[in-house]
C-alpha atoms as a PDB file:
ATOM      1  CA  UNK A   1      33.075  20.968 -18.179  1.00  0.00           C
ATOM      2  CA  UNK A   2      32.133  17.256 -18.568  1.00  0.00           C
ATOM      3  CA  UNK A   3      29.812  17.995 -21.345  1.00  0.00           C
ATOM      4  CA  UNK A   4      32.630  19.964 -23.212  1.00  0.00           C
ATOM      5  CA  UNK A   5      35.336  17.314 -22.705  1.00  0.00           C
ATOM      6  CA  UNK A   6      32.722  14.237 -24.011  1.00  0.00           C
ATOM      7  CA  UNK A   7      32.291  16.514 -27.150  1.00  0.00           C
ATOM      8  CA  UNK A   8      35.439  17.389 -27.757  1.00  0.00           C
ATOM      9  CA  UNK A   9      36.479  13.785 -27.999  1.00  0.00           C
ATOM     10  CA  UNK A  10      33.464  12.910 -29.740  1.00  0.00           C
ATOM     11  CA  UNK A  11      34.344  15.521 -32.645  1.00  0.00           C
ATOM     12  CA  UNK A  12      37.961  13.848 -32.239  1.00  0.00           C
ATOM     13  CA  UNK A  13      36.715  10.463 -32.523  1.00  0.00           C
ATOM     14  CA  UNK A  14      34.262  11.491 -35.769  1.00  0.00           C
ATOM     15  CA  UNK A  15      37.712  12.898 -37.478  1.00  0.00           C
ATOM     16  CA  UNK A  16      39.468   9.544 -37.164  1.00  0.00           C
ATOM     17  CA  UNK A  17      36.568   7.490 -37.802  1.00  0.00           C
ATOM     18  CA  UNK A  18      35.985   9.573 -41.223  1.00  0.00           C
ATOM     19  CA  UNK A  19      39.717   9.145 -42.061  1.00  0.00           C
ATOM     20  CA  UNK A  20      39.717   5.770 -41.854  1.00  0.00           C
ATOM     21  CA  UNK A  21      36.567   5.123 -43.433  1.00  0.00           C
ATOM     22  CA  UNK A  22      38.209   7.172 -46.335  1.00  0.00           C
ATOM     23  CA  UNK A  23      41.215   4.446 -46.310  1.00  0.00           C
ATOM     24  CA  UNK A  24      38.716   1.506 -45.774  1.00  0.00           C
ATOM     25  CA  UNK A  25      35.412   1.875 -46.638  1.00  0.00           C
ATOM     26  CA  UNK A  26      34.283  -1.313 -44.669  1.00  0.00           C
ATOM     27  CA  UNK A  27      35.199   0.401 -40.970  1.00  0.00           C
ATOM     28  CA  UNK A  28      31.720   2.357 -41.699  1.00  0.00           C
ATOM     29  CA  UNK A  29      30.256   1.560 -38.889  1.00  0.00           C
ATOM     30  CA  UNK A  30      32.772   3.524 -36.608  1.00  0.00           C
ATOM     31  CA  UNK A  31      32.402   6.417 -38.006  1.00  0.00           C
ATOM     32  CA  UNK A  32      28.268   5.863 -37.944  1.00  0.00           C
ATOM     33  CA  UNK A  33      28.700   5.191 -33.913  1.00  0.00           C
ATOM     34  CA  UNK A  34      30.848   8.493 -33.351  1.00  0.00           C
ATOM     35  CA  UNK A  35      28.633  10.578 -35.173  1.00  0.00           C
ATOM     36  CA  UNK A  36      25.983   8.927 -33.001  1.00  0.00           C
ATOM     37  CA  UNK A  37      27.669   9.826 -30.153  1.00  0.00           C
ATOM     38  CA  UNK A  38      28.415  13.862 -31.419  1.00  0.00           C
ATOM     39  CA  UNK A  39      24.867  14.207 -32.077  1.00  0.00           C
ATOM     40  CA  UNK A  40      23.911  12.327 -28.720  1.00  0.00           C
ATOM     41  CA  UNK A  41      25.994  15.295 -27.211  1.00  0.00           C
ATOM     42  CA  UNK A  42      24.643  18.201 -29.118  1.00  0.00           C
ATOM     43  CA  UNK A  43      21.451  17.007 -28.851  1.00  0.00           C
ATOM     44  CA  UNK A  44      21.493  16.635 -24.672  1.00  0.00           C
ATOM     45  CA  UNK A  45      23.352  20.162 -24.477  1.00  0.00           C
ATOM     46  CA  UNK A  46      19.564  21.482 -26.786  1.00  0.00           C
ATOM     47  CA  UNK A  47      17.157  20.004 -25.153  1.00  0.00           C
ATOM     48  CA  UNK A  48      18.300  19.441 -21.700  1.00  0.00           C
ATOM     49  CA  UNK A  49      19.511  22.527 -20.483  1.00  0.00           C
ATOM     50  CA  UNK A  50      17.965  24.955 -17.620  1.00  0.00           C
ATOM     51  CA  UNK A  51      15.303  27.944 -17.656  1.00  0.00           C
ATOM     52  CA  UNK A  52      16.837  31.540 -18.317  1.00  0.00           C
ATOM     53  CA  UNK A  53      16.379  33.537 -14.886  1.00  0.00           C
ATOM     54  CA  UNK A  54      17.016  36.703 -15.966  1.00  0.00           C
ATOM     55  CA  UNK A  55      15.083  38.709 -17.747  1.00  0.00           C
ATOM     56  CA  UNK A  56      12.081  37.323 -16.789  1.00  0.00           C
ATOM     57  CA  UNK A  57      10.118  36.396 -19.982  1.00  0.00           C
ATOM     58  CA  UNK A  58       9.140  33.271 -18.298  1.00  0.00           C
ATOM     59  CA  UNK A  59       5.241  32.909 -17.446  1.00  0.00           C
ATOM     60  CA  UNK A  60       3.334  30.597 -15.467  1.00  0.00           C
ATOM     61  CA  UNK A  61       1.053  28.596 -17.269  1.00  0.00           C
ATOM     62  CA  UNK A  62      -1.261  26.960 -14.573  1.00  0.00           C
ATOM     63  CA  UNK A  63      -0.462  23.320 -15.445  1.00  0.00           C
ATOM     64  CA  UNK A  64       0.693  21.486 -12.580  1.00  0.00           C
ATOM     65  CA  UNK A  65       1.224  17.687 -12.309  1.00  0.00           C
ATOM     66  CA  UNK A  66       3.746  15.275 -10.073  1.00  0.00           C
ATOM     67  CA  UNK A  67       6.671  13.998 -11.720  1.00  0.00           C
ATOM     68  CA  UNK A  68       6.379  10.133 -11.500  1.00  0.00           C
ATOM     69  CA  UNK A  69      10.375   9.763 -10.781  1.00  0.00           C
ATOM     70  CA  UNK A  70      10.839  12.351  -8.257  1.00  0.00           C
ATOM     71  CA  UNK A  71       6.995  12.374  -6.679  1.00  0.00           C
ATOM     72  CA  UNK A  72       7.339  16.187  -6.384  1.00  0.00           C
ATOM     73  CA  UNK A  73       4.856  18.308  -7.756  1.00  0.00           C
ATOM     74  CA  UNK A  74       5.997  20.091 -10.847  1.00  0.00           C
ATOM     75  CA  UNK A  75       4.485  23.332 -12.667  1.00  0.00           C
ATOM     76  CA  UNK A  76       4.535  24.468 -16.374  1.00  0.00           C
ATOM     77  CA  UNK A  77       6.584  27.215 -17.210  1.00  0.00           C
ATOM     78  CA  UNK A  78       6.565  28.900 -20.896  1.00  0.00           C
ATOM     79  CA  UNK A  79       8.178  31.417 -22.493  1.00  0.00           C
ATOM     80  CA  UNK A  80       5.963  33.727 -24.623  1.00  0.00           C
ATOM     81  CA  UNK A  81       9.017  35.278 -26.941  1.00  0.00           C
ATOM     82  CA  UNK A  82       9.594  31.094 -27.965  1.00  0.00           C
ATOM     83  CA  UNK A  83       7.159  28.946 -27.323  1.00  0.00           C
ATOM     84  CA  UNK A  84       9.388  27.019 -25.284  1.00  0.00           C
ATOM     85  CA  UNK A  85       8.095  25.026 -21.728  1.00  0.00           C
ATOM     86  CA  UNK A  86       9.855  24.033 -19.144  1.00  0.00           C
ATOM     87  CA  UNK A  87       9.314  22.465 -16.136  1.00  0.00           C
ATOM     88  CA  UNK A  88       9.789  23.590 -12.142  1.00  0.00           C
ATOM     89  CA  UNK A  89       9.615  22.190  -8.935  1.00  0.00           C
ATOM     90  CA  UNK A  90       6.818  23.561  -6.841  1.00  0.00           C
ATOM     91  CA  UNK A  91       8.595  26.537  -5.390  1.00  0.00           C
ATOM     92  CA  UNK A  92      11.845  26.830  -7.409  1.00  0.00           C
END
C-alpha cells in the first residue's frame, strides 16, 4: 500500500514538474528529480519483490553462502522458465 501511495505521488509530482518546466524551462531540474524518484519506485517494485510459491518452477541450485548483513546462511534459488535467482534463508 506504501509502495502504491509513493508512486502515485511520484507520477503526480512528474505531471507538475513537466508542466512547469513547459512554462519555465529553467525549473528542469524538478522535473529531472521526480522522474528520478518514479523510476526509483518502479525500479524497487522490479527488482525487489519476493519468490512465486506457487506453482513450483523454482529449483534449488546448490549455492549456499551467509549473507554478510543478516549472518544467516542463504541458498540460491532459480527459476528454469526465466533465468531469474533469488535468494532464501536456510529453511524458508
Amino acid at each position: 500500500m506504501l509502495r502504491i501511495t509513493i508512486l502515485a505521488v511520484a507520477i503526480l509530482l512528474v505531471a507538475c514538474a513537466l508542466v512547469l518546466t513547459i512554462m519555465m524551462p529553467f525549473e528542469w531540474p524538478m522535473l529531472a528529480g521526480a522522474l528520478l524518484l518514479a523510476l526509483g519506485c518502479l525500479w524497487e517494485r522490479r527488482y525487489h519483490r519476493s519468490p512465486p510459491v506457487q506453482g513450483g518452477h523454482l529449483r534449488r541450485t546448490g549455492e549456499r553462502f551467509v549473507d554478510p548483513e543478516t549472518k544467516q546462511l542463504m541458498a540460491v534459488w532459480s527459476d528454469p522458465r526465466t533465468g531469474e535467482r533469488y535468494y532464501l534463508a536456510e529453511g524458508e
